[in-house]
Protein backbone atom coordinates (compact mmCIF):
# COMPACT_ATOMS: atom_id res chain seq x y z
CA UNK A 1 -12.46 -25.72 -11.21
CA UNK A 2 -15.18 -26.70 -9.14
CA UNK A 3 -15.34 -23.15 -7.27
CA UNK A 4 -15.51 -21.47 -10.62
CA UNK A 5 -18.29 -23.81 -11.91
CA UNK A 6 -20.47 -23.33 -8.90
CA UNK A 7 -19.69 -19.28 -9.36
CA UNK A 8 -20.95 -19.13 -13.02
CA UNK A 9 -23.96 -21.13 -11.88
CA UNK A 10 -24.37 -18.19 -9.32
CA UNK A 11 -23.23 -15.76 -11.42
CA UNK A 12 -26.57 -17.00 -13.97
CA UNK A 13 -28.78 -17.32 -11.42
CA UNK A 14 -28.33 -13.77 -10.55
CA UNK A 15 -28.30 -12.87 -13.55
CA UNK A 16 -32.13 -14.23 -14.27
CA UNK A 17 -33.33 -12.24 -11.32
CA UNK A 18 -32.11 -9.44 -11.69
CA UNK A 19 -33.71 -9.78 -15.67
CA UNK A 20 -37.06 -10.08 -13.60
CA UNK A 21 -36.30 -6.78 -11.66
CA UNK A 22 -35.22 -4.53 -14.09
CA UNK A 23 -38.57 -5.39 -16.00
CA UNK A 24 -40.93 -5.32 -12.89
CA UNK A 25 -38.52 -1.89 -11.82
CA UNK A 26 -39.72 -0.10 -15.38
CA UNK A 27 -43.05 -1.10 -15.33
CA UNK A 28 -43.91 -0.10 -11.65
CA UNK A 29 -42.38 2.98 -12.80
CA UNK A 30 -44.01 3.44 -15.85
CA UNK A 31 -47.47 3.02 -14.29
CA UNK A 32 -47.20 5.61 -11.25
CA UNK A 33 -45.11 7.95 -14.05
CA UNK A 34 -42.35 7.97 -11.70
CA UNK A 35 -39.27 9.19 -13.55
CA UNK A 36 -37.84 12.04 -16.34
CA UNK A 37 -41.28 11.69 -18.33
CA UNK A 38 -43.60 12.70 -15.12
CA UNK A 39 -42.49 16.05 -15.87
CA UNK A 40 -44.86 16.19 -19.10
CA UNK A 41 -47.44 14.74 -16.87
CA UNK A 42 -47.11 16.93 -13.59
CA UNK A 43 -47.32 20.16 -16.33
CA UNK A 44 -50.49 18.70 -18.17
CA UNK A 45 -53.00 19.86 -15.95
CA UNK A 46 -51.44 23.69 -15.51
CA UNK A 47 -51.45 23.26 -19.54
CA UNK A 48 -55.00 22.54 -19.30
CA UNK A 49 -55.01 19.01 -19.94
CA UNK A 50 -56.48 16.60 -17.31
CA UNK A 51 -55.27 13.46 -16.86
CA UNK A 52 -55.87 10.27 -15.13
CA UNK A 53 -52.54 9.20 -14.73
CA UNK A 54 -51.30 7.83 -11.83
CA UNK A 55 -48.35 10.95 -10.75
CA UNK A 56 -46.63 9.64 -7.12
CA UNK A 57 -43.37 10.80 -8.40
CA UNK A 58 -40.99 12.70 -5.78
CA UNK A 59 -37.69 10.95 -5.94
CA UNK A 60 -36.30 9.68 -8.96
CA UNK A 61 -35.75 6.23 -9.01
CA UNK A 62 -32.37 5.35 -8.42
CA UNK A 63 -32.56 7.16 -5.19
CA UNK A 64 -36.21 5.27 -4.29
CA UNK A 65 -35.18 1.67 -5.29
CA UNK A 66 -31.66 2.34 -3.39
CA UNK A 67 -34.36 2.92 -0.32
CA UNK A 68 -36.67 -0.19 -0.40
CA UNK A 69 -34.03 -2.50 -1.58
CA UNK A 70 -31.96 -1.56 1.70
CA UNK A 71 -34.95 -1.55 3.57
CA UNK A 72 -36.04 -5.00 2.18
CA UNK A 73 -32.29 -6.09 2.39
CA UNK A 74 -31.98 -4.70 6.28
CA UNK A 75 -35.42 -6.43 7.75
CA UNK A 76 -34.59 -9.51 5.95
CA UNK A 77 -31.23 -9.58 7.73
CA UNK A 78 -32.39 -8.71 11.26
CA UNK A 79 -35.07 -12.12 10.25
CA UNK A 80 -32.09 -14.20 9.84
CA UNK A 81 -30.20 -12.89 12.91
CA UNK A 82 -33.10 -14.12 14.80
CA UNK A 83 -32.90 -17.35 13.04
CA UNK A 84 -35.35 -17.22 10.61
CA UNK A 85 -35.07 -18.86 7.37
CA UNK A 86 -33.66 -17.13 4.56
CA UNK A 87 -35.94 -17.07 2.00
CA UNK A 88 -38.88 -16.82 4.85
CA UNK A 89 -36.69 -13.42 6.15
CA UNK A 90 -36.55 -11.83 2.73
CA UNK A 91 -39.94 -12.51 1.35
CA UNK A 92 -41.03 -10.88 4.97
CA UNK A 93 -38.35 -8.43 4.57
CA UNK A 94 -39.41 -7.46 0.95
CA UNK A 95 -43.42 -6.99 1.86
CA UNK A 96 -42.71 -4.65 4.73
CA UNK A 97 -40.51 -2.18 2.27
CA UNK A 98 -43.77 -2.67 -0.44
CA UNK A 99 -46.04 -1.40 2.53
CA UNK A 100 -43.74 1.90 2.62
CA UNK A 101 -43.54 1.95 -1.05
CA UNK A 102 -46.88 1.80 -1.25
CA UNK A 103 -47.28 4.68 1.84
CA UNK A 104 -44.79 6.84 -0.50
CA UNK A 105 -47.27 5.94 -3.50
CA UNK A 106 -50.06 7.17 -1.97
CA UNK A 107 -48.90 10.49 -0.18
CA UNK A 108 -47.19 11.32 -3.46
CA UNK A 109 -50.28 11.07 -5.94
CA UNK A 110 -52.86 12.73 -3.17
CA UNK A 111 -49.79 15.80 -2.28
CA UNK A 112 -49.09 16.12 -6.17
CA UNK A 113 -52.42 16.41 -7.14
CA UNK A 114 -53.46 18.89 -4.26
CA UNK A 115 -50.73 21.12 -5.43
CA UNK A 116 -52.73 20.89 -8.95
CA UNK A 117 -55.97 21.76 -7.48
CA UNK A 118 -55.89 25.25 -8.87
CA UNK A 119 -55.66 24.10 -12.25
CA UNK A 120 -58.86 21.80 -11.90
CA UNK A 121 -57.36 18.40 -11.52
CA UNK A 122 -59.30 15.80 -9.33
CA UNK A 123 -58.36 13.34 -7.03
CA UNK A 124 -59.40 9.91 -8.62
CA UNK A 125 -60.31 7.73 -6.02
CA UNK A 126 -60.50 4.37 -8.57
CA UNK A 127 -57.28 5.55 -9.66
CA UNK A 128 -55.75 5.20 -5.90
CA UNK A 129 -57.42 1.89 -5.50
CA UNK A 130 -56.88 0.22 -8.55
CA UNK A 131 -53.15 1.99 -9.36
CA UNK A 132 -51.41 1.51 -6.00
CA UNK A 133 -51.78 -1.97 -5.29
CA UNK A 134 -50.50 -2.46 -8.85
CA UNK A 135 -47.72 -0.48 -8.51
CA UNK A 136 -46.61 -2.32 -5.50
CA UNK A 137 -46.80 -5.98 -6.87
CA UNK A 138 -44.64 -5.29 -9.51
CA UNK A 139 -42.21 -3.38 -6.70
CA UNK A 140 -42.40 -6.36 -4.54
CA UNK A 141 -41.05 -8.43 -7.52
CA UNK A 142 -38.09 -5.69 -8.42
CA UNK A 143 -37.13 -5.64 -4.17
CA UNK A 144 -37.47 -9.38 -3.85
CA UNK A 145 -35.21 -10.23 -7.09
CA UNK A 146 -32.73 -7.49 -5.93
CA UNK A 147 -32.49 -8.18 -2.49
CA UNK A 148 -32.12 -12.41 -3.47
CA UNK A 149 -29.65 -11.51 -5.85
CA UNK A 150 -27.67 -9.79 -3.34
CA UNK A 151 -28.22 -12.80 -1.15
CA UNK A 152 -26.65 -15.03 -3.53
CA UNK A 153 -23.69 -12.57 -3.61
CA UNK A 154 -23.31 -12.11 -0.48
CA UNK A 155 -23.59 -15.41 1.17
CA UNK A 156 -23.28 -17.82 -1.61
CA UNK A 157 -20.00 -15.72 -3.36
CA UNK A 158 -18.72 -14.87 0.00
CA UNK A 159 -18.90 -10.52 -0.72
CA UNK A 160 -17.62 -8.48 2.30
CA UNK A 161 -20.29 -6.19 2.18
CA UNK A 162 -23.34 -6.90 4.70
CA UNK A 163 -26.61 -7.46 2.51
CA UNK A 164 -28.32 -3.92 3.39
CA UNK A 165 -25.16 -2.19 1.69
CA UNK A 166 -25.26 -4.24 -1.06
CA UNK A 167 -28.78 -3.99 -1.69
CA UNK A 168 -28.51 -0.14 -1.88
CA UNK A 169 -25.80 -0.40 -4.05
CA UNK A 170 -27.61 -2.81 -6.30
CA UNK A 171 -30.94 -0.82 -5.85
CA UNK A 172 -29.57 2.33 -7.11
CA UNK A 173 -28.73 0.47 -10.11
CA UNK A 174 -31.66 -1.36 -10.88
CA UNK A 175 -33.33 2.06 -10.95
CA UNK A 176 -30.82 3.91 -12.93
CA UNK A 177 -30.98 1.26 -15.67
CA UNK A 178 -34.58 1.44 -15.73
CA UNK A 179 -34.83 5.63 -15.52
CA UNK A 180 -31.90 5.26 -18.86
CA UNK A 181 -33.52 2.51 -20.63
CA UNK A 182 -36.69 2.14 -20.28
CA UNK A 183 -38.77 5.56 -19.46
CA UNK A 184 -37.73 6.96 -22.33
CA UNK A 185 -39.90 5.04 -23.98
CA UNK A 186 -42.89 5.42 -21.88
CA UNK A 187 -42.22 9.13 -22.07
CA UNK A 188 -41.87 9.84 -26.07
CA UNK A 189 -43.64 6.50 -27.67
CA UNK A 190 -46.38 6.82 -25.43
CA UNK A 191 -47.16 9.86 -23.95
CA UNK A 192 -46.67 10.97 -27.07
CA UNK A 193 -47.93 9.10 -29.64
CA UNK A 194 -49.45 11.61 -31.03
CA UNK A 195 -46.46 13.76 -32.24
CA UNK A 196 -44.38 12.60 -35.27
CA UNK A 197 -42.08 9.78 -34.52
CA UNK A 198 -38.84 11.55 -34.27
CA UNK A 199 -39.92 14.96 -33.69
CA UNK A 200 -39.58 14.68 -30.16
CA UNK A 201 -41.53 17.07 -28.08
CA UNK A 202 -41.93 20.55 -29.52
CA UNK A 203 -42.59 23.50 -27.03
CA UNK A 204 -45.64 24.17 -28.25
CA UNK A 205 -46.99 20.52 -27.39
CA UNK A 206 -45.49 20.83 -23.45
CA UNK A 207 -48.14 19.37 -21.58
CA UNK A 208 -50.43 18.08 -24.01
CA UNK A 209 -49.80 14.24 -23.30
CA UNK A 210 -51.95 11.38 -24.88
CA UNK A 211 -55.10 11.01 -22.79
CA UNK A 212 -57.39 9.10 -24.34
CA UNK A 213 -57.19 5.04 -24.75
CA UNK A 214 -58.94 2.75 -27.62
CA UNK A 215 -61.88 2.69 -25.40
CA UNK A 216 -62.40 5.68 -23.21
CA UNK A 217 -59.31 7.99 -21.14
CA UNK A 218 -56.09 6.21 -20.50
CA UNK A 219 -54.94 5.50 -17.10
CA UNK A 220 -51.58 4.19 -16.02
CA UNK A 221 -52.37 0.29 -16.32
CA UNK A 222 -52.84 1.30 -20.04
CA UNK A 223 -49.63 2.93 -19.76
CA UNK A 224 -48.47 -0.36 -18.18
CA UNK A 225 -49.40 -2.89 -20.88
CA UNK A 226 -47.91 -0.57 -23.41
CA UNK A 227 -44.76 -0.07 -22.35
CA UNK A 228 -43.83 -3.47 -20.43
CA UNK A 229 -43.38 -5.00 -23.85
CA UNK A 230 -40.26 -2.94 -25.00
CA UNK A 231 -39.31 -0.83 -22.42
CA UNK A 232 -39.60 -3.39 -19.45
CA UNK A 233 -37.95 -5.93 -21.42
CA UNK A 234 -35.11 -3.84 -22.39
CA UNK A 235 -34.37 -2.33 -19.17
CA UNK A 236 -34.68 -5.89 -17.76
CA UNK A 237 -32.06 -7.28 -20.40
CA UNK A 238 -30.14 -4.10 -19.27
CA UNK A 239 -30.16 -4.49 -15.53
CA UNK A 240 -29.56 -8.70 -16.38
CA UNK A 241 -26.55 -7.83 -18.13
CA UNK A 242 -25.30 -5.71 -15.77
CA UNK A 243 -25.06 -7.69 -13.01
CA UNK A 244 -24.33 -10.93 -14.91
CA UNK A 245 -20.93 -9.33 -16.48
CA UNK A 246 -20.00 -7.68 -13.02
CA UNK A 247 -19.91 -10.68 -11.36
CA UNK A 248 -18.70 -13.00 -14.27
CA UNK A 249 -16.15 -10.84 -14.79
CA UNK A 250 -15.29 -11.34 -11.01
CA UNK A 251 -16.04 -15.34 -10.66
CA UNK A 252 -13.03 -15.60 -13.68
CA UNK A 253 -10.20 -13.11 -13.61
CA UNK A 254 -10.37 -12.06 -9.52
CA UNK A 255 -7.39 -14.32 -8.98
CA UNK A 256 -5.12 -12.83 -11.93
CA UNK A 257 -2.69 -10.22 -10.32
CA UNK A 258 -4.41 -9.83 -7.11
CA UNK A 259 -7.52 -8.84 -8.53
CA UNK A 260 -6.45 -6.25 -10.93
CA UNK A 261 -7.23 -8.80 -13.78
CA UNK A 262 -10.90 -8.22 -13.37
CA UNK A 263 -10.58 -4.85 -13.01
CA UNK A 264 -8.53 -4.78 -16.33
CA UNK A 265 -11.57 -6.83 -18.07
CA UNK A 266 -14.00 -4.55 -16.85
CA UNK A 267 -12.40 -1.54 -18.35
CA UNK A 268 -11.91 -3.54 -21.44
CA UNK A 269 -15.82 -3.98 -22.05
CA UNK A 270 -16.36 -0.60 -21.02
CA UNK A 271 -14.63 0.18 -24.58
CA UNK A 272 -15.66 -2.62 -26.04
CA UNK A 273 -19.60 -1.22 -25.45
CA UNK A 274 -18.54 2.30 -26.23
CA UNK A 275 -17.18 1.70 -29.57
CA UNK A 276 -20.42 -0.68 -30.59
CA UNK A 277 -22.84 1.84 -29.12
CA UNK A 278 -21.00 4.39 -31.22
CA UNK A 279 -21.09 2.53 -34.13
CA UNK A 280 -25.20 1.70 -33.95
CA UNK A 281 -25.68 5.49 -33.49
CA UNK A 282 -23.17 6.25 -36.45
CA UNK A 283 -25.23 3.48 -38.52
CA UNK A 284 -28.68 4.83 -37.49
CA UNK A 285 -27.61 9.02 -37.87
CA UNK A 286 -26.59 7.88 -41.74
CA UNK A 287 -29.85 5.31 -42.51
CA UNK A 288 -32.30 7.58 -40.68
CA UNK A 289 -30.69 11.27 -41.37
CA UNK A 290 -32.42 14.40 -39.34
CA UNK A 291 -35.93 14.80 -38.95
CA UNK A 292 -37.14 15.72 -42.38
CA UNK A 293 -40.35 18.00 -41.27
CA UNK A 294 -37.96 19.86 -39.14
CA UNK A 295 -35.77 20.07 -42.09
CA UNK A 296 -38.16 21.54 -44.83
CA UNK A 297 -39.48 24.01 -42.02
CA UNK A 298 -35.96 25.37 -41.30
CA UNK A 299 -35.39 25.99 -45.24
């Protein structure tokens, strides 16, 4: 009883950070437009739009949080081989992966924009200053909380996997659920604002992003403070509940028939989640109905 009390108590605590990183994940995203909406923003310029939005998009993020997480996760283990103290190791571990994150930010914008040059788009330099350090505090926070949550799993849950694996396992995820959750947001409520809700983005407005803040041209903080108050805290309450119901899910039914009974829950809330999310898009298709400007222009 005692094991499975101290394991939910875990299982919470991991839960809580990994809230924190799946926020901090979408919003470092969201500000250096790294994700499926950087597409409308790398085409702006050749559409004649200029921007001053932060682009340093290569890799999508799955694939770049799977990176630093591991690299985080890997330094701060070599730290505690040489018997350094845990949290010391992977708050040094997790500020040498920002310094290549924030490397990658930096070649990315300057090589992206180069490749613009034809089309008349600048180099900010502000924009470098001012964007990239922001970018990589809120990183630091995503690779810390991932790479401590792993931590927990690893050494206080006893996992078999060495941290660094982990860590790129749990990476990957914390930058799919922010890609699925929360740039969607950032790419149709704010970059474009200033189509129709529900329209979605018509050919003929490819390119032709908001620009312009309440006080002069929007840059990617503005994008930032927008979008961290829905997207970032869905994608964190996405990435939370992720890992919280992986691992309680674990903590309670591992022992029932050799660990099959946790497997057995997990594919039970997989249906469980597919027949609610069904039902919310049933509910909204028959309260909402198509897009009624699309509608009267197809009659």
């Amino acid at each position: 009883m005692e094991n499975i009390v101290f394991g939910i108590g875990i299982t919470a605590l991991t839960g809580a950070l990994a809230t924190v990183a799946g926020s901090a994940e979408d919003t470092e995203s969201n500000i250096g437009s790294q994700g499926d909406p950087n597409s409308q923003v790398q085409l702006a310029p050749q559409m004649g739009f200029l921007h001053r939005i932060f682009n340093k998009a290569v890799a999508g993020e799955p694939p770049a949080y799977g990176l630093w997480c591991a690299l985080g996760a890997g330094l701060a283990w070599a730290f505690m081989a040489m018997q350094v103290n845990a949290i010391l190791a992977i708050v040094l571990g997790c500020i040498l992966a920002v310094f290549v994150q924030g490397v990658y930010a930096t070649t990315a914008y300057l090589g992206r924009t180069a490749s613009l040059a034809k089309f008349g788009q600048p180099v900010y330099v502000d924009i470098i200053k001012s964007m990239t350090t922001v970018t990589m505090a809120h990183a630091f926070i995503a690779i810390f909380c991932t790479v401590a949550l792993c931590q927990l799993i690893n050494g206080a849950l006893g996992h078999p996997f060495p941290l660094p694996l982990l860590a790129l396992i749990w990476g990957i995820a914390l930058g799919a659920a922010g890609s699925a959750t929360g740039n969607p947001y950032y790419g149709k409520e704010r970059q474009y604002q200033n189509q129709k809700f529900g329209a979605g983005v018509p050919i003929s407005a490819s390119g032709n992003i908001v620009r312009y803040a309440e006080a002069g041209e929007r840059n990617s903080i503005d994008n930032g403070f927008f979008t961290h108050k829905i997207g970032g805290s869905a994608s964190g309450i996405c990435f939370g509940l992720i890992v919280f119901l992986e691992i309680w899910r674990t903590i309670l039914f591992e022992r029932i028939y050799a660990g099959w009974g946790a497997i057995a829950v997990g594919v039970l809330m997989i249906l469980i989640f597919t027949v609610i999310d069904r039902y919310i898009e049933v509910w909204a298709r028959k309260n909402y109905g198509p897009y009624t400007v699309a509608k009267e222009a197809d009659a």
